[in-house]
Protein backbone atom coordinates (compact mmCIF):
# COMPACT_ATOMS: atom_id res chain seq x y z
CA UNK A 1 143.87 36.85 49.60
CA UNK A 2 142.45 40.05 48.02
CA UNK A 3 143.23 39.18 44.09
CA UNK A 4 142.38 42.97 42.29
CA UNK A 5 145.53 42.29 39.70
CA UNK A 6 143.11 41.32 37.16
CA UNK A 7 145.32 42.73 33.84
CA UNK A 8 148.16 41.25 34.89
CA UNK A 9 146.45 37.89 34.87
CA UNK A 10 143.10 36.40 35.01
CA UNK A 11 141.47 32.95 36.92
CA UNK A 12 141.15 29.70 34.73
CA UNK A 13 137.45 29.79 34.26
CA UNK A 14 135.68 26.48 34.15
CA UNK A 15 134.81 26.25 30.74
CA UNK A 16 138.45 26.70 30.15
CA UNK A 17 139.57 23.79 32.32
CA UNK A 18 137.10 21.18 31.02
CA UNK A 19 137.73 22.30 27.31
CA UNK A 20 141.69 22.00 27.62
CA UNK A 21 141.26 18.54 29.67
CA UNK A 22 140.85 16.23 26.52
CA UNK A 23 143.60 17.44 24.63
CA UNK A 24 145.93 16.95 27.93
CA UNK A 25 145.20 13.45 28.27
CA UNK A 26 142.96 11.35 25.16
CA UNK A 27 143.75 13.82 22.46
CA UNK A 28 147.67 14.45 22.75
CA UNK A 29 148.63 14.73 18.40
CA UNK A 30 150.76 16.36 17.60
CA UNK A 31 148.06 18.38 15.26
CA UNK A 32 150.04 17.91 12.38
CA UNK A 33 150.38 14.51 12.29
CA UNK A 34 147.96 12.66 9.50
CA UNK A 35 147.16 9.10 11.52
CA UNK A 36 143.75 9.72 13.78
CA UNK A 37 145.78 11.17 16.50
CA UNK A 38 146.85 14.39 14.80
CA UNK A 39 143.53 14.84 12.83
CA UNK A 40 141.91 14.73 16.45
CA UNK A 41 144.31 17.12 17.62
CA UNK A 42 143.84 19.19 14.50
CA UNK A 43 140.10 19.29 14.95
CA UNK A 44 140.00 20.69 18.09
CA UNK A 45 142.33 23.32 16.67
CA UNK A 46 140.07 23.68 14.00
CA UNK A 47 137.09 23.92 15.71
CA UNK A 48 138.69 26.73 18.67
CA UNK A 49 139.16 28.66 15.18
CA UNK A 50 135.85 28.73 14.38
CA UNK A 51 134.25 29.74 17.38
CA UNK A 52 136.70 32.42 17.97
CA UNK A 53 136.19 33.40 13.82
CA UNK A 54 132.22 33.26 14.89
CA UNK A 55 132.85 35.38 17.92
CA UNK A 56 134.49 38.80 16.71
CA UNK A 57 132.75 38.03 12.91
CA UNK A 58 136.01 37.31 10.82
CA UNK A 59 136.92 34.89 8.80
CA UNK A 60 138.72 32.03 10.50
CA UNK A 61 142.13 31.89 8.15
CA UNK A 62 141.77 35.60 9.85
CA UNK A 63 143.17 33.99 12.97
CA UNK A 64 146.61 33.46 13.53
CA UNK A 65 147.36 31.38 16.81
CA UNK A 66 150.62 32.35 18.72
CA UNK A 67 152.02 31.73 22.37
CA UNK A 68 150.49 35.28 23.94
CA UNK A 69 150.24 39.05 23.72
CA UNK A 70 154.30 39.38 23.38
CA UNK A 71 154.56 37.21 20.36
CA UNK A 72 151.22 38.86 18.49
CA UNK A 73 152.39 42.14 19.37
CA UNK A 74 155.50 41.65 17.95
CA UNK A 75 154.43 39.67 14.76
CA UNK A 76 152.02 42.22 13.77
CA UNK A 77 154.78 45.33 14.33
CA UNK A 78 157.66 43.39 12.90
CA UNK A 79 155.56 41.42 10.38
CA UNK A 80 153.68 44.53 9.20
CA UNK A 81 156.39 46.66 8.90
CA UNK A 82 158.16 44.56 6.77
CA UNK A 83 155.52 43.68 4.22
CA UNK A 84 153.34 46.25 2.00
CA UNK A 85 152.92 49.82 2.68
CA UNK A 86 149.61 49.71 2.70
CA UNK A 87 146.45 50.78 0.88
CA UNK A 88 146.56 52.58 -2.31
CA UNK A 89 151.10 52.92 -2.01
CA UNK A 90 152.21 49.78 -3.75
CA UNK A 91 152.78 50.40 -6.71
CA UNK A 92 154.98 54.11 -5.91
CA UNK A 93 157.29 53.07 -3.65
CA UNK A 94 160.00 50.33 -3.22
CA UNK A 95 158.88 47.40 -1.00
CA UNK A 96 162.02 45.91 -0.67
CA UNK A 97 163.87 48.46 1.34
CA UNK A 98 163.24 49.45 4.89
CA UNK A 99 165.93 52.07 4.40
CA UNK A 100 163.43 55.25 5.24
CA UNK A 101 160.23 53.73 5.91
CA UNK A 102 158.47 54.86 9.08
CA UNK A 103 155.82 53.98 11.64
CA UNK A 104 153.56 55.96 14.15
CA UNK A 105 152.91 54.82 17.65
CA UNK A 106 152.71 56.48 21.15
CA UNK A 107 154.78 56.14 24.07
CA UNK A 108 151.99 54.75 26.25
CA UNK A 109 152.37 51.60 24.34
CA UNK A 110 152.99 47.92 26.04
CA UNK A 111 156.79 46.98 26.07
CA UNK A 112 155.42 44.42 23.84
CA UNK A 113 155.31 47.11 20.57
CA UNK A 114 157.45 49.78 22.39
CA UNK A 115 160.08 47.28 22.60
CA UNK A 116 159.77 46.26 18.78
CA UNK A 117 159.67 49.57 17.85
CA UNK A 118 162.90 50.73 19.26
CA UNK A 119 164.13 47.54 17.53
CA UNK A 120 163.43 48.73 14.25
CA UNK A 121 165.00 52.38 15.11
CA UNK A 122 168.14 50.91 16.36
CA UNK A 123 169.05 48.27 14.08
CA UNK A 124 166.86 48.11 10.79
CA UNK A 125 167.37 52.04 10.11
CA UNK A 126 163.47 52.66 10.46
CA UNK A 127 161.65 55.98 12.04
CA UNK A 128 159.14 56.15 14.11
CA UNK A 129 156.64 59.00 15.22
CA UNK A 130 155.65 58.95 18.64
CA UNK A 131 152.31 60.62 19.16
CA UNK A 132 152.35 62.82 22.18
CA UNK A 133 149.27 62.10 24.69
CA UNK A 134 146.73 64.24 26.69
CA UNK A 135 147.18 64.48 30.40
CA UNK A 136 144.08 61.55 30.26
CA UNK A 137 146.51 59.48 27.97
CA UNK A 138 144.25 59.95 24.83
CA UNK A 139 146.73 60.30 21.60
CA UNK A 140 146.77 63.63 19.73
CA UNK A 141 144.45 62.88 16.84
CA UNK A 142 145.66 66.19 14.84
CA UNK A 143 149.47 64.85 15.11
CA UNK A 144 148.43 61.50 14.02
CA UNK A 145 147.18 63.10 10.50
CA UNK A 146 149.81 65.43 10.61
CA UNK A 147 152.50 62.52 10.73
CA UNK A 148 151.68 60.26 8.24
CA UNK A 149 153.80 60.46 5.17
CA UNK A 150 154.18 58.70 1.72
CA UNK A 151 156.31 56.25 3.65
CA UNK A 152 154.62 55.64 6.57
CA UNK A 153 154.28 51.69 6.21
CA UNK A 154 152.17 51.29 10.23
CA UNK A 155 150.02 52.96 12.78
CA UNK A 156 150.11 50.95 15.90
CA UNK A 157 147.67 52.50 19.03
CA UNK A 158 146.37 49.91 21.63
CA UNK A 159 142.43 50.44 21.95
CA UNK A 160 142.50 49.94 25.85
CA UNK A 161 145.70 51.45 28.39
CA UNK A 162 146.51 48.04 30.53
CA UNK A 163 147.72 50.53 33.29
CA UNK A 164 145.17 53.65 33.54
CA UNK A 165 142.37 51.24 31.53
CA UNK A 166 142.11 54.49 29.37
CA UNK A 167 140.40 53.53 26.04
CA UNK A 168 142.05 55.61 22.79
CA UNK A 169 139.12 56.91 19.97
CA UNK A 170 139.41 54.12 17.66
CA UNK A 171 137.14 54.80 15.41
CA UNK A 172 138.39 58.13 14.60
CA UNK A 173 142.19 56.99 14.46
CA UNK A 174 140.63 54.30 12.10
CA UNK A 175 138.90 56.71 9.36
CA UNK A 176 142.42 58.85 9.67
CA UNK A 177 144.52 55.88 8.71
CA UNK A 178 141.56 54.34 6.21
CA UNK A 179 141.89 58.05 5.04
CA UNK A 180 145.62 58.15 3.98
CA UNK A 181 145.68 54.25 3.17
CA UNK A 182 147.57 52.97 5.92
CA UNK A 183 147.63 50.00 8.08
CA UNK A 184 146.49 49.83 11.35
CA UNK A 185 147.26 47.76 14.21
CA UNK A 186 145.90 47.91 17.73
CA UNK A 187 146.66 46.03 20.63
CA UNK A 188 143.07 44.55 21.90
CA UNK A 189 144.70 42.96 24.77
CA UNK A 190 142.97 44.10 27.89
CA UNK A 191 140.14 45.01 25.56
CA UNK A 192 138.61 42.01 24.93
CA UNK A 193 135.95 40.67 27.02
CA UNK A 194 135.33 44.64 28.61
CA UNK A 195 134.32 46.49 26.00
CA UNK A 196 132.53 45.76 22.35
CA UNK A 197 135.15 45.00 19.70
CA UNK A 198 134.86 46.13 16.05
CA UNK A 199 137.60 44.75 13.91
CA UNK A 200 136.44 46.17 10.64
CA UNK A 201 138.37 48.78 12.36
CA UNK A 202 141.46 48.03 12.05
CA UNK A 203 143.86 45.60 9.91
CA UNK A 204 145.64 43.53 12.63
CA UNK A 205 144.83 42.92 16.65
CA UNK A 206 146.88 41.00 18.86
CA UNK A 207 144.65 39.15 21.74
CA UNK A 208 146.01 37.15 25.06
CA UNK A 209 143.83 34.08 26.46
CA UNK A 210 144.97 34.78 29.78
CA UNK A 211 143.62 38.75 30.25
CA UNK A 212 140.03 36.84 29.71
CA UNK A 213 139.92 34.10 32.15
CA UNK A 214 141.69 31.54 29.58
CA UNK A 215 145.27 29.84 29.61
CA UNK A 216 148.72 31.49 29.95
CA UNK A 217 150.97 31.03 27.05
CA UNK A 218 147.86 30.89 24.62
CA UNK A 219 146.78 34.13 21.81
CA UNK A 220 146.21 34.87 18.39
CA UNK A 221 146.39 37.44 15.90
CA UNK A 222 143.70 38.40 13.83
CA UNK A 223 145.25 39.76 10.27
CA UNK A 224 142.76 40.84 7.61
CA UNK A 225 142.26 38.80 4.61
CA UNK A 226 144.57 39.77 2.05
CA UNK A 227 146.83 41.27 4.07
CA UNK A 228 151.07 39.93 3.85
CA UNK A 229 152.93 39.91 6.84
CA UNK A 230 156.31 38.33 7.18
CA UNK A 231 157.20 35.30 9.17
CA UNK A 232 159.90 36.35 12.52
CA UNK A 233 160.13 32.78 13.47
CA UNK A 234 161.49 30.09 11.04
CA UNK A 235 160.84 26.55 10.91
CA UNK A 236 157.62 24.82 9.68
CA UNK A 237 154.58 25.89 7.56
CA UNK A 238 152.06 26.35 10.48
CA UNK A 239 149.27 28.88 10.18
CA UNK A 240 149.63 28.83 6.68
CA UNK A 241 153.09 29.87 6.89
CA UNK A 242 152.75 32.68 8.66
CA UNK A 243 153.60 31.82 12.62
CA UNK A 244 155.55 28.06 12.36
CA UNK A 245 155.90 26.19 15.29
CA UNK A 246 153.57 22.89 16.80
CA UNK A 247 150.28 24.61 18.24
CA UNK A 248 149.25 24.49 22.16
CA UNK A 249 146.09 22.73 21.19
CA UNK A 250 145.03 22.78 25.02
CA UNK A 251 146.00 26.26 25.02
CA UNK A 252 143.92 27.34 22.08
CA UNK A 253 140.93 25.09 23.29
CA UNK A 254 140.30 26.72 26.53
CA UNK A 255 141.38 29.99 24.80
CA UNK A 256 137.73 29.64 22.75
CA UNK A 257 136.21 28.63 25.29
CA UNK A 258 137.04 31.31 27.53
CA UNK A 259 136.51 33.99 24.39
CA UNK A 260 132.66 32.61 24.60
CA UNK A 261 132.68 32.62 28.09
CA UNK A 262 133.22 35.95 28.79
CA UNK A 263 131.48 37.35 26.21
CA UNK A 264 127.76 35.73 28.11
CA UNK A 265 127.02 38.70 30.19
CA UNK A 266 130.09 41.20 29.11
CA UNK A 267 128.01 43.97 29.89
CA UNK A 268 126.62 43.67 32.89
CA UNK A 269 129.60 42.29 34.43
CA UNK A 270 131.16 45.54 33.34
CA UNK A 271 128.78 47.87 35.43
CA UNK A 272 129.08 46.02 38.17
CA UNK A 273 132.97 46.22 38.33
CA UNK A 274 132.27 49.73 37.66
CA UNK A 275 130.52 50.43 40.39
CA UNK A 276 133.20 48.37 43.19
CA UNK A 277 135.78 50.19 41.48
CA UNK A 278 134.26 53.88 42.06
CA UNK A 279 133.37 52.39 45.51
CA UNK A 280 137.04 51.76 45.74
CA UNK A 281 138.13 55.10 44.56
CA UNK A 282 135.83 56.64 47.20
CA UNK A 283 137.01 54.92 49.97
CA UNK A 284 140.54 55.92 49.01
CA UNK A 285 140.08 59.68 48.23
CA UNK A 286 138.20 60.08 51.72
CA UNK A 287 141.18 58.36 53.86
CA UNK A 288 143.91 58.99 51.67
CA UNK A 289 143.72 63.12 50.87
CA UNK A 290 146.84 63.38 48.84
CA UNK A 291 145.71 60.93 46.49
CA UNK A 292 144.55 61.39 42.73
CA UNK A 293 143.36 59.30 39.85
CA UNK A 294 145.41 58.94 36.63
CA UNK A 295 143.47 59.17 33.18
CA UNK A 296 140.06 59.60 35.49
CA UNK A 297 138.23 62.34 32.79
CA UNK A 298 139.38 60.02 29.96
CA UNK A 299 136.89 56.94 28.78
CA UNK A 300 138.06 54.23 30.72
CA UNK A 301 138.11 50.50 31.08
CA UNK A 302 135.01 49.64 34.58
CA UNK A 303 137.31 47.70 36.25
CA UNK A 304 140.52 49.75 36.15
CA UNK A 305 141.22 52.01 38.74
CA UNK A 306 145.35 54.04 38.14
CA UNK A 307 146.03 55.56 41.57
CA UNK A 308 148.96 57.94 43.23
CA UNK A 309 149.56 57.94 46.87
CA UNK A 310 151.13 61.53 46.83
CA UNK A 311 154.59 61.17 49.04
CA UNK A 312 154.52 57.40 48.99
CA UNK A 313 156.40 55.12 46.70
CA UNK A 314 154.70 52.19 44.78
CA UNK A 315 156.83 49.66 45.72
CA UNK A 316 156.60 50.69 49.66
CA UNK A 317 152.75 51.03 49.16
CA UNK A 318 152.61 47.27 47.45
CA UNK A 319 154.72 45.15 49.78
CA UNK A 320 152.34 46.44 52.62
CA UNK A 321 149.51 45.82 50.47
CA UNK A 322 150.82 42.45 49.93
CA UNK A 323 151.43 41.87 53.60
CA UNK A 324 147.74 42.33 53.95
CA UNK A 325 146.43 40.37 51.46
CA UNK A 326 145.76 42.12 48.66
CA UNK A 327 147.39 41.74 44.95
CA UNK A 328 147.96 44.42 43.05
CA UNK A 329 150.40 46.43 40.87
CA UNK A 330 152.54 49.35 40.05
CA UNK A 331 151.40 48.71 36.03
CA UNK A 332 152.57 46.33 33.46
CA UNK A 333 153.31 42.74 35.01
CA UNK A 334 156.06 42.42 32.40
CA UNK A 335 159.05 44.18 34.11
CA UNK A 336 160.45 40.62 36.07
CA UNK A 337 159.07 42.31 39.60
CA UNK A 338 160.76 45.63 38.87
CA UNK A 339 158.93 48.60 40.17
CA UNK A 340 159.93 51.99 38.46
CA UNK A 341 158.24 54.91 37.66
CA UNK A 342 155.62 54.12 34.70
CA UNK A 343 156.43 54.90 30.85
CA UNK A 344 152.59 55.60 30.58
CA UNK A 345 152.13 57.75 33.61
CA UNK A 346 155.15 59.90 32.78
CA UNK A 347 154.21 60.02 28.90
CA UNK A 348 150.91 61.45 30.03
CA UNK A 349 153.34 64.34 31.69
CA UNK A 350 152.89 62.94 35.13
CA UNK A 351 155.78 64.73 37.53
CA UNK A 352 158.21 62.17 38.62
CA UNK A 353 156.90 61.92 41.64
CA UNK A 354 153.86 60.80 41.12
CA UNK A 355 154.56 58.73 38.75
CA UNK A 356 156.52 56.91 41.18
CA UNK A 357 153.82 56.66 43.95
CA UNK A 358 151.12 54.93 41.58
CA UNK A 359 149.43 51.93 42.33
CA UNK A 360 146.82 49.94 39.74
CA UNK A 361 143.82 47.88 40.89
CA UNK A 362 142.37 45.67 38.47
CA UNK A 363 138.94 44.09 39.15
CA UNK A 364 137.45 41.14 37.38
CA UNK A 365 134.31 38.69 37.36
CA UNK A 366 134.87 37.52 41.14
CA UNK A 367 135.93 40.49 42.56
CA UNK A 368 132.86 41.40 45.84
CA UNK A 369 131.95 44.18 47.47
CA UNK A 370 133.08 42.90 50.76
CA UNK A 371 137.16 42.43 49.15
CA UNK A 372 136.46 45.70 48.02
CA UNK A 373 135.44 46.92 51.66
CA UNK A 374 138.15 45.25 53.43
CA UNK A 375 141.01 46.22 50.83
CA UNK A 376 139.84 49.59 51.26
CA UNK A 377 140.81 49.32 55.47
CA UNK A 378 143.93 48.25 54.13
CA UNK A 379 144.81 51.20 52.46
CA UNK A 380 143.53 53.08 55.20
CA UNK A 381 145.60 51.40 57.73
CA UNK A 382 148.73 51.31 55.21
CA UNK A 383 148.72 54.76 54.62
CA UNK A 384 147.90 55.98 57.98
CA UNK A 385 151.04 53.78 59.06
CA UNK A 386 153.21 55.29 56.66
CA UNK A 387 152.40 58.72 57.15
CA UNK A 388 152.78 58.28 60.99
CA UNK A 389 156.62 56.96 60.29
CA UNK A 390 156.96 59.73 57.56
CA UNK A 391 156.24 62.10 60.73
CA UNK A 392 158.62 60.81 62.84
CA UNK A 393 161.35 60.70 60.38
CA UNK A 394 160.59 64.55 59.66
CA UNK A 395 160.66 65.52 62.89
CA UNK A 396 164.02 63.51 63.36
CA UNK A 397 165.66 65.23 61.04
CA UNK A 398 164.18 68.50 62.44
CA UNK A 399 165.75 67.85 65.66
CA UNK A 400 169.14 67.14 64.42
């Protein structure tokens, strides 16, 4: 098997396993429990906080431990929306009604916010801007001032596209939002681990263990201090009351672990994925003529590569793909195995078409040249093969 999903889901690296090992067997508290068993429990809860605090520089009651991306996403869009307005607005406009207040995003979102977004149009009477995109994917930066209004209460832009890999100007979306005193949120999902991270940035980041080599069903949300957001699950007092529920100590172990891991040689691990994936893209645009890169001029993630097989469907394209070994994906692993045209591609103002015939291969740390090399004769050999039987259907249809 030819694994180059890597953004859907990452390996268990070994630091991972051996730190989530103890607290699946000697140290099973419940973390808050206050006999030795919990306090062990909570220490290595504790302790993952720390090191991940130590990490990206915050402070660790910064950190807000969830199940994944979903649940951060949705906590900081949801959460944040319902609290303060934001910098400098609090004391000229009523808090207490949503009735008018509005939010900017952009359409080449993860279901993850796009979802929670709609959710506040539809049934909590909010509005929402949605920024219109480049043909690289990069959001109009002149819109996003433009936008922002007295009630604007959130802008949410992901740093890093989990389909194209396209990385948005951050910094300069930052000082526009730090400029009109409002909140920012970015999803740092696929970021993390590929490219440096600067959270004085921004207000509120979601982050998923398993997109860096950690555990599924493990991520946090870093908040800035000071900063309100409102509960959206009920039950306990857990992360000082702001996400309830008994913690996946395992989970958040090898999470930290995995953060640190990662993080060793981040950069040279990145040109090196680079490079295969260029080698990749080579090897396709020689064999396969009709196909193009998506978000290619934009900055990009090194191990993302976004491509359409002109006249070929994605779904065709991946089940023969998968019948020779290789893994990979039509975009966002999130769909339960649906392949459709992307929301990203076609936000960008891809034709239909196109959209329809794109295929994304992710790299990661074990990815070689030679899987590179041999998935690269299987795209040959796929495409050849489909073209051939896209011949003969033509010329059946010809003849009748």
């Amino acid at each position: 098997m030819i694994y180059l999903d890597y953004n859907a889901t990452t390996p268990l690296c070994p630091p991972a396993r051996e730190a989530m090992l103890p607290y699946l067997d000697r140290f099973f508290g419940n973390p808050s429990s206050i006999h030795a068993a919990g306090r062990e429990a909570r220490a290595g809860i504790d302790n993952a906080r720390d090191k991940l605090a130590g990490l990206l520089r915050l402070k660790p009651n910064e950190i807000i431990f969830t199940s994944g991306a979903t649940e951060s996403c949705n906590l900081a869009v949801l959460g944040l929306a319902h609290g303060p307005l934001g910098r400098g607005k609090l004391d000229r406009l009523n808090r207490s009604s949503s009735s008018g207040a509005h939010i900017i995003s952009a359409g080449t979102e993860h279901h993850a916010v796009l979802h929670a977004l709609e959710h506040l149009e539809k049934h909590e009477g909010f509005e929402v801007t949605w920024l219109n995109v480049s043909a690289d994917g990069i959001v109009d930066l002149e819109q996003l001032a433009g936008s922002i209004r007295p009630d604007t209460r959130l802008v949410s832009i992901m740093a890093a596209n989990n389909e194209t890999g396209v990385i948005q100007p951050l910094r300069e979306i930052s000082q526009i939002c730090r400029d009109r005193g409002v909140l920012l949120h970015s999803d740092m999902v696929q970021a993390f681990g590929k490219i440096d991270i600067d959270l004085s940035l921004v207000d509120a980041a979601s982050f998923a263990a398993h997109k860096f080599y950690g555990p599924k069903g493990a991520g946090f949300l870093f908040l800035r201090s000071g900063l309100s957001i409102q509960p959206i699950l009920f039950g306990g007092s857990h992360e000082n009351e702001r996400r309830p529920g008994t913690e996946n100590v395992a989970g958040i172990a090898g999470m930290a672990a995995a953060a640190e891991w990662v993080t060793v040689d981040r950069e040279s691990a990145q040109d090196r994925q680079s490079q295969l994936r260029d080698r990749l893209w080579q090897r396709i645009a020689t064999t396969v003529p009709p196909a193009a890169q998506n978000g290619a001029s934009a900055p990009r993630l090194a191990n993302t590569l976004n491509v359409s097989f002109g006249g070929f469907d994605s779904e065709t394209v991946l089940m023969a793909l998968d019948l020779e070994g290789v893994c990979a994906s039509s975009g966002s692993a999130c769909m339960v195995g649906s392949v459709r045209a992307s929301h990203v591609l076609l936000a960008m103002g891809l034709p239909m078409e196109r959209a329809r015939s794109a295929v994304r291969f992710s790299l990661g740390k074990w990815t070689t040249a030679d899987e590179i090399e041999a998935a690269g004769n299987a795209i040959e050999r796929i495409c050849n093969r489909l073209t051939r039987a896209k011949l003969r259907e033509y010329v059946g249809v010809a003849a009748t």
